[in-house]
Protein backbone atom coordinates (compact mmCIF):
# COMPACT_ATOMS: atom_id res chain seq x y z
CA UNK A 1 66.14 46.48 4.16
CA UNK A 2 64.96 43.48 2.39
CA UNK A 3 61.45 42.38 2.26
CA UNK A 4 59.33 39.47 1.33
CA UNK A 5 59.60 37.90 -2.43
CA UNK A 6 55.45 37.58 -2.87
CA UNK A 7 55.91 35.64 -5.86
CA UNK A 8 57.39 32.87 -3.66
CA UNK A 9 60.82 33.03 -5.53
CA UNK A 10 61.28 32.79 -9.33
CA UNK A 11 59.79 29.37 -9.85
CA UNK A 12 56.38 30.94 -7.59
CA UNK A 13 56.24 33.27 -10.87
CA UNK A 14 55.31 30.23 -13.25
CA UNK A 15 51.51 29.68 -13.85
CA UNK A 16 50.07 27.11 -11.61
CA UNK A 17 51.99 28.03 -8.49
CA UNK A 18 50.35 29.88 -5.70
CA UNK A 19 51.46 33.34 -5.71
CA UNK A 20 53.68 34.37 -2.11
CA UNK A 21 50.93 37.14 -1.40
CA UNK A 22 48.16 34.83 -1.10
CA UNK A 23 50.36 31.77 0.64
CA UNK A 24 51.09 33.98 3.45
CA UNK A 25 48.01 36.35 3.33
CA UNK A 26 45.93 32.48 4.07
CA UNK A 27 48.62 31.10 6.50
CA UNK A 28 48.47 33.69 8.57
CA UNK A 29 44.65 34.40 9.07
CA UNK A 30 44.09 30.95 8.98
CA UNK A 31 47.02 30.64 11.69
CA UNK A 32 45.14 33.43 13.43
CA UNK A 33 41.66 31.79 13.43
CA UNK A 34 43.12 28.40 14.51
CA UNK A 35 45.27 30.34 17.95
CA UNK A 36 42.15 32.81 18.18
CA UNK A 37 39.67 29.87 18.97
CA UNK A 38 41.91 28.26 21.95
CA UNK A 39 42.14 31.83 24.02
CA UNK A 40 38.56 33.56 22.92
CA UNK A 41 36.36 31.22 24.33
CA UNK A 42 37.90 31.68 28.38
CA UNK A 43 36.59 34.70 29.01
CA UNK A 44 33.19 33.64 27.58
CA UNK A 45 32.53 30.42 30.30
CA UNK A 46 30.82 31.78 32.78
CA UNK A 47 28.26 33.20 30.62
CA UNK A 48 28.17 30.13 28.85
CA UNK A 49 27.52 28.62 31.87
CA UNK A 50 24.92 30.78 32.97
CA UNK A 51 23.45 30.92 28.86
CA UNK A 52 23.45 27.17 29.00
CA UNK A 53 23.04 26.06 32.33
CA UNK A 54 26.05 24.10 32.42
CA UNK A 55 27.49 22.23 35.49
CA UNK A 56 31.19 22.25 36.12
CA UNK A 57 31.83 19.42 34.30
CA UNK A 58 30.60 20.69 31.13
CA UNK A 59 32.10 23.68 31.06
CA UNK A 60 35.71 21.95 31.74
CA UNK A 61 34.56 19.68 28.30
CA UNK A 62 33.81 23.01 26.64
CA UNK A 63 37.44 23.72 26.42
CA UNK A 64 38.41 19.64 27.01
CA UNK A 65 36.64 18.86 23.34
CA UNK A 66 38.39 21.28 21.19
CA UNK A 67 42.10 20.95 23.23
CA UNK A 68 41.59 16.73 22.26
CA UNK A 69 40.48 16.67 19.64
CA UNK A 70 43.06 19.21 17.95
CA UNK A 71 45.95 17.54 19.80
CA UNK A 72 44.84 14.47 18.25
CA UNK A 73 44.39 15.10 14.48
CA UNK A 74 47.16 16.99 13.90
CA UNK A 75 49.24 14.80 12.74
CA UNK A 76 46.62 13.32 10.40
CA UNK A 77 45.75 17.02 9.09
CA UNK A 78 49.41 17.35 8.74
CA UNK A 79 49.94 14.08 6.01
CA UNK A 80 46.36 14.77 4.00
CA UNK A 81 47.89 18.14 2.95
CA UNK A 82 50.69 16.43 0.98
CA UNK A 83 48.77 13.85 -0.40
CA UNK A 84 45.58 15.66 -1.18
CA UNK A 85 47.08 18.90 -1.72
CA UNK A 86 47.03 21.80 0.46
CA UNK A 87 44.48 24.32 -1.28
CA UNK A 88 41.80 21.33 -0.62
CA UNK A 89 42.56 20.79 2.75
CA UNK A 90 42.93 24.06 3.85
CA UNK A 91 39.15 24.86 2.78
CA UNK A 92 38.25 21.47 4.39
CA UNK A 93 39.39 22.60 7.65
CA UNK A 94 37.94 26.23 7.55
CA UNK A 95 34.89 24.79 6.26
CA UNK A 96 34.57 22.36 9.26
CA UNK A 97 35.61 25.21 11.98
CA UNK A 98 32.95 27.84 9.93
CA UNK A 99 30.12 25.42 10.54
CA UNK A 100 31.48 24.24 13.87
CA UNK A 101 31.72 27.86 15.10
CA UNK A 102 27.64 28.29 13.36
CA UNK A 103 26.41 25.63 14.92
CA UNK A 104 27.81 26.21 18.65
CA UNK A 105 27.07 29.93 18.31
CA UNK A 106 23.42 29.07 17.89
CA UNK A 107 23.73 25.93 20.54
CA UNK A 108 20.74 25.01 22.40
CA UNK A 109 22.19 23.06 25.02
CA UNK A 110 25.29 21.96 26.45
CA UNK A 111 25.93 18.69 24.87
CA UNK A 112 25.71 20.73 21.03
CA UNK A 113 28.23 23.37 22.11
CA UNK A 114 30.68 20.65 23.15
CA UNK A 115 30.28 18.65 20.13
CA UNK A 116 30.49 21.92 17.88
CA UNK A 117 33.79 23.05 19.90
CA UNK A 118 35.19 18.96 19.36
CA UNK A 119 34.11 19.66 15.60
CA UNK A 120 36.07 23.14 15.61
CA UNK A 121 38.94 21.63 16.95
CA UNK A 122 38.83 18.59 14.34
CA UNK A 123 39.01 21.76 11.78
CA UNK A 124 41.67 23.54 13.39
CA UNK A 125 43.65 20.20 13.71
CA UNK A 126 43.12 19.81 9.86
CA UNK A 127 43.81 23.75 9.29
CA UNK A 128 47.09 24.54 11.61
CA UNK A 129 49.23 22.36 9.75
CA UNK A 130 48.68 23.07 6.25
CA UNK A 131 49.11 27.13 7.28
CA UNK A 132 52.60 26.55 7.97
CA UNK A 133 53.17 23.72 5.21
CA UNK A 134 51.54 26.87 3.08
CA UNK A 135 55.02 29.04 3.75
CA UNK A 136 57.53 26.35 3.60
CA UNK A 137 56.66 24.80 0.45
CA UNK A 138 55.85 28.28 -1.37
CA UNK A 139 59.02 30.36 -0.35
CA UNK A 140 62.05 28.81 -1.09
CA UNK A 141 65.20 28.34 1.70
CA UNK A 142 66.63 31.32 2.46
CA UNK A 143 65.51 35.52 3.65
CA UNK A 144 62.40 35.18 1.90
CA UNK A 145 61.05 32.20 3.88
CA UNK A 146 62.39 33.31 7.00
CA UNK A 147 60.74 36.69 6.50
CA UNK A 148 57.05 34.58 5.86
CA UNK A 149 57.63 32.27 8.87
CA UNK A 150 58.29 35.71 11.07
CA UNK A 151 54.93 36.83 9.98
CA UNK A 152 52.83 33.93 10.13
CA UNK A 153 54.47 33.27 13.82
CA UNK A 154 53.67 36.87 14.85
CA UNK A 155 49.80 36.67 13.75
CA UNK A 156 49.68 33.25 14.81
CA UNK A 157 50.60 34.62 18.45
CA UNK A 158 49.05 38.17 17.99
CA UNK A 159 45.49 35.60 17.78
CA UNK A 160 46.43 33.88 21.13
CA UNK A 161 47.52 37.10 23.09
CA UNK A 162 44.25 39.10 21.55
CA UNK A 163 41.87 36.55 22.55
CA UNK A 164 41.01 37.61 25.82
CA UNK A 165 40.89 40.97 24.75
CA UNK A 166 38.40 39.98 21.69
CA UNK A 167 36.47 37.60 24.13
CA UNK A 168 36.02 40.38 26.36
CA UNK A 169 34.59 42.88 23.83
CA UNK A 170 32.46 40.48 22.45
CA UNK A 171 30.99 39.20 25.15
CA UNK A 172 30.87 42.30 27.24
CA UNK A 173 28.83 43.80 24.19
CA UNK A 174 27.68 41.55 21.92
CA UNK A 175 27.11 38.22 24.19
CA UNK A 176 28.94 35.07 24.68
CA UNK A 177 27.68 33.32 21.61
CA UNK A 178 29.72 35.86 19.43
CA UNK A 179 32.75 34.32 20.25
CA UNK A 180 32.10 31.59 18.21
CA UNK A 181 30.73 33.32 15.49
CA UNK A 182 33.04 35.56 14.75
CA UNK A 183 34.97 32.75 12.94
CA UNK A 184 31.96 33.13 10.31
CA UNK A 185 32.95 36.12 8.36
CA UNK A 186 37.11 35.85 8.92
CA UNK A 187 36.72 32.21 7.74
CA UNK A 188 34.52 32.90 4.67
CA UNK A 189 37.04 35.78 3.94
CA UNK A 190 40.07 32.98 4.13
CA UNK A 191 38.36 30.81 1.97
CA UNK A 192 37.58 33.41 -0.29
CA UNK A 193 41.21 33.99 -0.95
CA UNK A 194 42.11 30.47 -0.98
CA UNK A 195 39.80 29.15 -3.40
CA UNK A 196 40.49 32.22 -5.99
CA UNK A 197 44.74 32.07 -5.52
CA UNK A 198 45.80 28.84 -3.79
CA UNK A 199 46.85 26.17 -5.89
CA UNK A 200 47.42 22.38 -4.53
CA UNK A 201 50.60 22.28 -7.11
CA UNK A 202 50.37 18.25 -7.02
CA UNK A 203 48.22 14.94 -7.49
CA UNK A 204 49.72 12.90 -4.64
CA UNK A 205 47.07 11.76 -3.81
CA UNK A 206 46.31 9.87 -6.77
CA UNK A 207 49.35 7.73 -5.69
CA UNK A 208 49.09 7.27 -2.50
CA UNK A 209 46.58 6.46 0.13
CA UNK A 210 46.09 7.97 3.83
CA UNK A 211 47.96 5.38 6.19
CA UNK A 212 44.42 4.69 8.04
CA UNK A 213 45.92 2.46 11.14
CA UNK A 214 48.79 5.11 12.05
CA UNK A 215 46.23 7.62 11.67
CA UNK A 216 43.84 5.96 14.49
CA UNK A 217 46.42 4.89 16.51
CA UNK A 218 48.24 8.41 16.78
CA UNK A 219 45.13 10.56 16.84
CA UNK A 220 43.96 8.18 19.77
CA UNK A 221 47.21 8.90 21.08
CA UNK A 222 47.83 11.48 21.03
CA UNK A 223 43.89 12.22 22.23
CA UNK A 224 44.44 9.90 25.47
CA UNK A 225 48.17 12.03 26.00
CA UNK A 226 46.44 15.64 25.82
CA UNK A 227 43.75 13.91 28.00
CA UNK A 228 45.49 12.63 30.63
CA UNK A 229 48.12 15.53 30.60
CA UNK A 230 45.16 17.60 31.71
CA UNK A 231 43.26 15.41 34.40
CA UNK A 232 47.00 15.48 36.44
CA UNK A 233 46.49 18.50 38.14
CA UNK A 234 43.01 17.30 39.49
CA UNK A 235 42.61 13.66 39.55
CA UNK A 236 46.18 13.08 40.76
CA UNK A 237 47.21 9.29 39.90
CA UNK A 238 44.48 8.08 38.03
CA UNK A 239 45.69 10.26 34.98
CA UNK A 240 48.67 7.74 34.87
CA UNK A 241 45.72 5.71 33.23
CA UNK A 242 45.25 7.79 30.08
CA UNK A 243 48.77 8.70 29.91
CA UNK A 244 49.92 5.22 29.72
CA UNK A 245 47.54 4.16 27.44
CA UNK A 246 48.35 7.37 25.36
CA UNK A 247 52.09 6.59 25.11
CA UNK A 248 51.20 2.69 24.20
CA UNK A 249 49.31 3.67 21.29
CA UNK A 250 52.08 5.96 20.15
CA UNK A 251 54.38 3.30 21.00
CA UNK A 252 52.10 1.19 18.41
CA UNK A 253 52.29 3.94 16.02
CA UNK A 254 56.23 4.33 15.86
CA UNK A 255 56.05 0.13 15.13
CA UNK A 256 53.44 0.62 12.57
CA UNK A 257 54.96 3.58 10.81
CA UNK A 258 58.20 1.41 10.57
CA UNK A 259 56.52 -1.45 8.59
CA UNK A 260 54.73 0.78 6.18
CA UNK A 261 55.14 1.56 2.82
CA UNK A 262 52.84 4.74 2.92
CA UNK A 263 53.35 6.14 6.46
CA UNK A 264 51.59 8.63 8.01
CA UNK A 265 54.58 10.17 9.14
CA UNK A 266 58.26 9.06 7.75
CA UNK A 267 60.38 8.31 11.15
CA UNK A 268 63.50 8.96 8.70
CA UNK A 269 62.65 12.79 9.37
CA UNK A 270 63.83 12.36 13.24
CA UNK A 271 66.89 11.36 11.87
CA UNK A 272 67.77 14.79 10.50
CA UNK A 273 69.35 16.49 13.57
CA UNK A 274 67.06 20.00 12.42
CA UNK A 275 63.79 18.15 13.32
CA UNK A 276 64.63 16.25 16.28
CA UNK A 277 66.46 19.37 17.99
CA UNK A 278 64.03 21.54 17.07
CA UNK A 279 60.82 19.98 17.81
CA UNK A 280 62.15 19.01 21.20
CA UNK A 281 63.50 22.72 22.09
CA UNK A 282 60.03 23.96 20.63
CA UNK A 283 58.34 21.36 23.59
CA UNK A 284 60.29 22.53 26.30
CA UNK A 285 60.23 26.29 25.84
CA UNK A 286 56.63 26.49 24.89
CA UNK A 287 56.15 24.66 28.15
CA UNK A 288 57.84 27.30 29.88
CA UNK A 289 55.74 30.53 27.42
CA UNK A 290 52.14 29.09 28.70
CA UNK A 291 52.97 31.00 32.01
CA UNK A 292 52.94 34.14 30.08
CA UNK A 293 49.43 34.55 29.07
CA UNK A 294 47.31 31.35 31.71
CA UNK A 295 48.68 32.65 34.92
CA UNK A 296 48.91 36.40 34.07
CA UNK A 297 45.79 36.35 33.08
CA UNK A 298 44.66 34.74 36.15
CA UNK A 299 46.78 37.34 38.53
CA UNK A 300 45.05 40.36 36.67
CA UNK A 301 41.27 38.60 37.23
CA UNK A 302 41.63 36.49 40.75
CA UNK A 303 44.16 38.89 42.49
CA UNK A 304 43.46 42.39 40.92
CA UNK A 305 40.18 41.92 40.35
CA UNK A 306 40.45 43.76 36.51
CA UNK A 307 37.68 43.02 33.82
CA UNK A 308 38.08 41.16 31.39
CA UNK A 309 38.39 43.55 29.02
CA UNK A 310 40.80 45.86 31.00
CA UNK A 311 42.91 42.20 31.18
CA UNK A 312 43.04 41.92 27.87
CA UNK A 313 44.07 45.77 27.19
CA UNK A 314 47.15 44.79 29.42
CA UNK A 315 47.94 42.03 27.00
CA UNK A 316 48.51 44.51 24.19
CA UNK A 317 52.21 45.28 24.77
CA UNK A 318 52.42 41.48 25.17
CA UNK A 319 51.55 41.38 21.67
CA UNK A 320 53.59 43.85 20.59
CA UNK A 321 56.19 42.95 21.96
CA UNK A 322 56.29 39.09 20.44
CA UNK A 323 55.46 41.12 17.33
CA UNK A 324 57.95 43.22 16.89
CA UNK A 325 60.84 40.36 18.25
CA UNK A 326 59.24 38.08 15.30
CA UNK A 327 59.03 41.10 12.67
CA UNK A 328 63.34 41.84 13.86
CA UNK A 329 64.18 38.22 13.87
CA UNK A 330 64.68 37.62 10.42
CA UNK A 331 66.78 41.05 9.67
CA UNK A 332 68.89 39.45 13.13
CA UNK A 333 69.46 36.03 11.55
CA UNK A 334 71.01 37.18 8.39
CA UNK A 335 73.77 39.20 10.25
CA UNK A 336 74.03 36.34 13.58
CA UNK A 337 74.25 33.20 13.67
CA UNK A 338 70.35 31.86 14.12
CA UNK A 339 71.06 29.30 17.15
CA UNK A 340 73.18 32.36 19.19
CA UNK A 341 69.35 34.28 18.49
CA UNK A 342 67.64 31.75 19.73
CA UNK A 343 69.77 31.11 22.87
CA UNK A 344 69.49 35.15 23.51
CA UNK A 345 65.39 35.26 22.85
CA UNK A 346 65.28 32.06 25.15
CA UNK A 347 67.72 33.56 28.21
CA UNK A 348 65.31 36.92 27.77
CA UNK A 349 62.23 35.39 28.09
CA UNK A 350 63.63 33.67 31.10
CA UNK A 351 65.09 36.45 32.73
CA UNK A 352 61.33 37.98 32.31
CA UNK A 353 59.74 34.99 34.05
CA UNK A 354 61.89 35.30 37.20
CA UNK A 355 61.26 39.22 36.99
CA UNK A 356 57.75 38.70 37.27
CA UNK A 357 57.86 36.04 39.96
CA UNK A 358 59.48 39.04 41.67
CA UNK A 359 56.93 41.64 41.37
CA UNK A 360 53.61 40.16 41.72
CA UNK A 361 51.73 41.12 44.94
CA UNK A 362 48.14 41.54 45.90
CA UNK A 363 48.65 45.39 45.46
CA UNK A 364 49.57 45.11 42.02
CA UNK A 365 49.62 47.79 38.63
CA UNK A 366 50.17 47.43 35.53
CA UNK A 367 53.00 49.58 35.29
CA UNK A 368 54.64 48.17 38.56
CA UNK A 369 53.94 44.47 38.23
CA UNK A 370 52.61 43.87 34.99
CA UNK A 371 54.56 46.33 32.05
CA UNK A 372 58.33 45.62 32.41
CA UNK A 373 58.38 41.91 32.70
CA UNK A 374 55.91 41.10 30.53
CA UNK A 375 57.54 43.35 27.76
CA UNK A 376 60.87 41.37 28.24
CA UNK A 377 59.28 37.81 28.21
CA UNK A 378 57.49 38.75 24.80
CA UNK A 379 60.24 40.05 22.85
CA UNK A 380 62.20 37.13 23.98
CA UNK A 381 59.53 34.99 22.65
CA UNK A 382 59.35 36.90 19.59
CA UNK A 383 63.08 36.72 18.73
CA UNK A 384 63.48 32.74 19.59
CA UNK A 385 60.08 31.37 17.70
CA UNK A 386 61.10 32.46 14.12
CA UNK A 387 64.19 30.76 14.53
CA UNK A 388 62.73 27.75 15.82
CA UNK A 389 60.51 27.06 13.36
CA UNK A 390 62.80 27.63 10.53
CA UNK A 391 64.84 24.73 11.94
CA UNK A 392 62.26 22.50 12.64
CA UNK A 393 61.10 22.62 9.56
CA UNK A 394 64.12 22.32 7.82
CA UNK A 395 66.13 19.72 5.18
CA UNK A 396 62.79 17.90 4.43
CA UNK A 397 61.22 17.81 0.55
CA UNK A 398 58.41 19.63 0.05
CA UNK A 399 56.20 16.99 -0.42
CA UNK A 400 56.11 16.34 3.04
CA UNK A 401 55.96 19.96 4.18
CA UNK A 402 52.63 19.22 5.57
CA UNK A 403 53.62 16.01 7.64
CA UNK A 404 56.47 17.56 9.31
CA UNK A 405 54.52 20.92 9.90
CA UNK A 406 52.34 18.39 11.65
CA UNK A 407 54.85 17.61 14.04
CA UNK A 408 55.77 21.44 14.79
CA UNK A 409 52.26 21.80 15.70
CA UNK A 410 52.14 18.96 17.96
CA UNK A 411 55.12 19.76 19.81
CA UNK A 412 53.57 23.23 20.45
CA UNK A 413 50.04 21.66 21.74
CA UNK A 414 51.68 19.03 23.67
CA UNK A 415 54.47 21.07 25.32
CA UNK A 416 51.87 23.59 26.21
CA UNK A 417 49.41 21.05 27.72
CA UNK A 418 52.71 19.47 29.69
CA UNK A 419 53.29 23.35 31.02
CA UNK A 420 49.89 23.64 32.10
CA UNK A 421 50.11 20.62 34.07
CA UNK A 422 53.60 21.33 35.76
CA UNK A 423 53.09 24.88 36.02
CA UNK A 424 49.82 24.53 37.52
CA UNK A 425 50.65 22.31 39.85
CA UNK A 426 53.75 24.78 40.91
CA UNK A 427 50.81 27.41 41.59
CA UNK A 428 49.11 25.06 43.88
CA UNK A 429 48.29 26.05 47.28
CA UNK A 430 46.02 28.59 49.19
CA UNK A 431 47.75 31.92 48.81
CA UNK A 432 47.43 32.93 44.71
CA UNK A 433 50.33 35.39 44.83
CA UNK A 434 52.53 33.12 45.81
CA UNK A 435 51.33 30.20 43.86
CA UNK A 436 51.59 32.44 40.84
CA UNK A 437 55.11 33.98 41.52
CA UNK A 438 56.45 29.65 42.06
CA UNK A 439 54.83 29.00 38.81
CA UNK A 440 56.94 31.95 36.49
CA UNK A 441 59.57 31.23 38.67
CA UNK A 442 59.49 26.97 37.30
CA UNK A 443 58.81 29.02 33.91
CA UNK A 444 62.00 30.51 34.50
CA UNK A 445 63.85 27.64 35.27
CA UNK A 446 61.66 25.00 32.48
CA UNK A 447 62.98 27.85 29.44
CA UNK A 448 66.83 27.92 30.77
CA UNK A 449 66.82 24.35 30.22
CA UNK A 450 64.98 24.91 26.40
CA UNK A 451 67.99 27.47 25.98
CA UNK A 452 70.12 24.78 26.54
CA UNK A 453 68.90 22.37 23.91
CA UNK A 454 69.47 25.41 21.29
CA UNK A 455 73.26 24.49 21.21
CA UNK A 456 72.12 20.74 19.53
CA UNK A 457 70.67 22.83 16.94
CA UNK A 458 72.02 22.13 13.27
CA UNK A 459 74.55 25.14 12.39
CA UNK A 460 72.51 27.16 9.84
CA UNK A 461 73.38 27.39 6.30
CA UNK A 462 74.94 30.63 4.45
CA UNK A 463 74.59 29.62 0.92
CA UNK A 464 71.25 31.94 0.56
CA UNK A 465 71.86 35.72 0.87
CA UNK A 466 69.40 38.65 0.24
CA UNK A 467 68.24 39.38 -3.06
């Protein structure tokens, strides 16, 4: 058995360089803060609503002002990493989601909670990308940095699949405003270890300046995308409005990026067949893995009538399960090739989605409807993520680890907001049982068709074994 190099390879031994320990040991509570915030705060709205007296409306923009406003500076977090150097911007953006989180724990009304949870997401926007940029710059190509990514994807997801649980607890026994501040201590702890180990290992950013009209034009964007991704479900039509205004600004973008010397983002990176493949099999099947936590979550609560807390018990072999496929994925990959992985974690996870579109009924259990297919659809997560990743954020230089890191992130928020929509509309109609079982079965369907991007993959390199 191998493990992690926490030096971060021979030239991570050399003074100045972050150590591997303290990369990953920051990536991944960082990565677990930033997933933690979207899922914790569900649980938590009707007592917010009741806390706050908030209308419908403003509890939607509760959730609305962080989802935006992440979507739309990720991009922009992604670039200031490699041209202000990582260490700085990662304490930047756990500074901003520390006081964000202070301030809308302690809200007075509803028009300071949403503006803390837009400021939160502004940090988490600034944070998620540099977490991942963290691993891929510090451990070189090869066991060690597939090993790191498998980590930092299984805490990442451990924070999204424990929020309702965490939510629950917290709110059941401490009250709703805990759910925001409980980013307090775990982000002073981060920065703790950041300012003491990390190292920015470059002055870019004496040389180059932040490309200030691609980063309007794709955080509005990418804003009025997320936006009117959302509002389909509801407002029918009228969210072709801020869709098409979305995908002219990114249109803009693409032309301005083009024609720049210093671009936010360098389109040359689409050329390389590992980012365009992978980023666009990362959209697709992480519209298809929203199913697994939204509507399951909403079966255990609308249909079964379970707690919140007893839901988010049911989510624990959930976690494990995308834990342990993450933690076996890189021990897989050395001995298979990484794309056949991939394509078996993806056909899994699908075969789990039309299991559970089998099984659900108003007379559910957990061990009955909730156990087996769940199980499957998380290790099949588990094994295909790691993979992913590695690919997506492969053949690029390190200095713009951060920019492409960026675009994994994106592809993730923005696939997941396009599930949401699709799948939600699937799930339309009066009966819920039904409405739930057509949405896993699209799931189904929606991650068959990710498995079959896997094959445009870029075969993976065996010039790095095990030390």
């Amino acid at each position: 058995m191998t493990t992690i190099d926490l030096a971060g390879g021979e030239t991570g031994r050399r003074a100045g360089r972050t150590p591997g320990w303290a990369a990953l040991l920051a990536a991944s509570i960082g990565q677990f803060l930033v997933v933690l915030d979207i899922s914790v705060v569900n649980v938590a709205l009707p007592h917010m609503r009741e806390g706050l007296g908030l209308g419908s409306t403003g509890l939607q923009w509760v959730v609305n002002a962080y989802s935006l406003t992440f979507a739309g500076f990720l991009l922009l977090g992604g670039r200031a990493a490699d041209l202000y150097g990582r260490k700085s911007v990662f304490l930047t953006g756990v500074g901003l989601v520390v006081a964000a989180s202070l301030a809308g724990g302690f809200a007075q009304d509803g028009a300071m909670l949403v503006g803390a949870r837009a400021v939160q997401g502004l940090g988490s926007a600034i944070l998620a990308p540099v977490t991942l940029s963290l691993v891929t710059a510090t451990f070189p190509a090869g066991p060690a940095r597939t090993k790191a990514i498998a980590m930092w994807t299984a805490v990442g997801t451990a924070g999204g699949a424990t929020g309702g649980l965490v939510g629950g607890l917290l709110t059941d026994y401490l009250g709703w405003r805990w759910v925001l501040l409980i980013n307090v201590p775990v982000g002073v702890l981060v920065a703790v270890v950041a300012a003491r180990w990390l190292r920015d290992g470059s002055d870019t950013g004496a040389r180059a300046r932040l490309d200030v009209p691609g980063a309007v034009l794709v955080t509005a964007g990418m804003g009025l995308l997320a936006f009117g991704i959302g509002r389909t479900g509801d407002h029918g039509w009228t969210s072709l409005i801020p869709l098409a205004a979305g995908l002219a600004l990114l249109g803009l973008f693409v032309a301005v990026e083009a024609r720049t010397r210093q671009p936010l983002v360098q389109l040359r990176i689409f050329r390389l067949r590992s980012v365009a493949a992978g980023n666009l099999a990362t959209l697709v099947m992480t519209m298809g893995g929203f199913a697994l936590w939204y509507f399951l979550s909403l079966y255990m609560q609308n249909v079964l009538h379970w707690s919140a807390v007893r839901t988010g018990l049911s989510f624990l072999p959930h976690t494990a399960g995308i834990i342990i496929g993450s933690r076996l994925a890189p021990a897989l990959m050395a001995r298979m090739d990484a794309r056949l992985l991939a394509a078996a974690g993806g056909l899994m996870a699908a075969a789990g989605f039309a299991w559970q579109s089998v099984v659900l009924d108003a007379g559910g259990t957990f061990l009955g409807s909730i156990l087996g297919p769940g199980a499957i659809m998380a290790f099949g997560f588990g094994l295909l993520m790691t993979p992913l990743v590695e690919v997506s954020t492969s053949g690029t230089d390190d200095s713009e680890a951060g920019a492409v890191a960026g675009v994994v992130n994106t592809s993730r928020v923005i696939g997941g907001a396009i599930g949401l929509a699709v799948l939600g509309a699937a799930a339309a109609g009066p009966d819920l049982v039904d409405g739930y079982s057509t949405a896993f079965l699209v799931a189904a369907v929606i991650t068959v068709a990710g498995t079959a991007l896997v094959p445009l993959l870029p075969r993976p390199t065996r010039d790095v074994q095990d030390a």
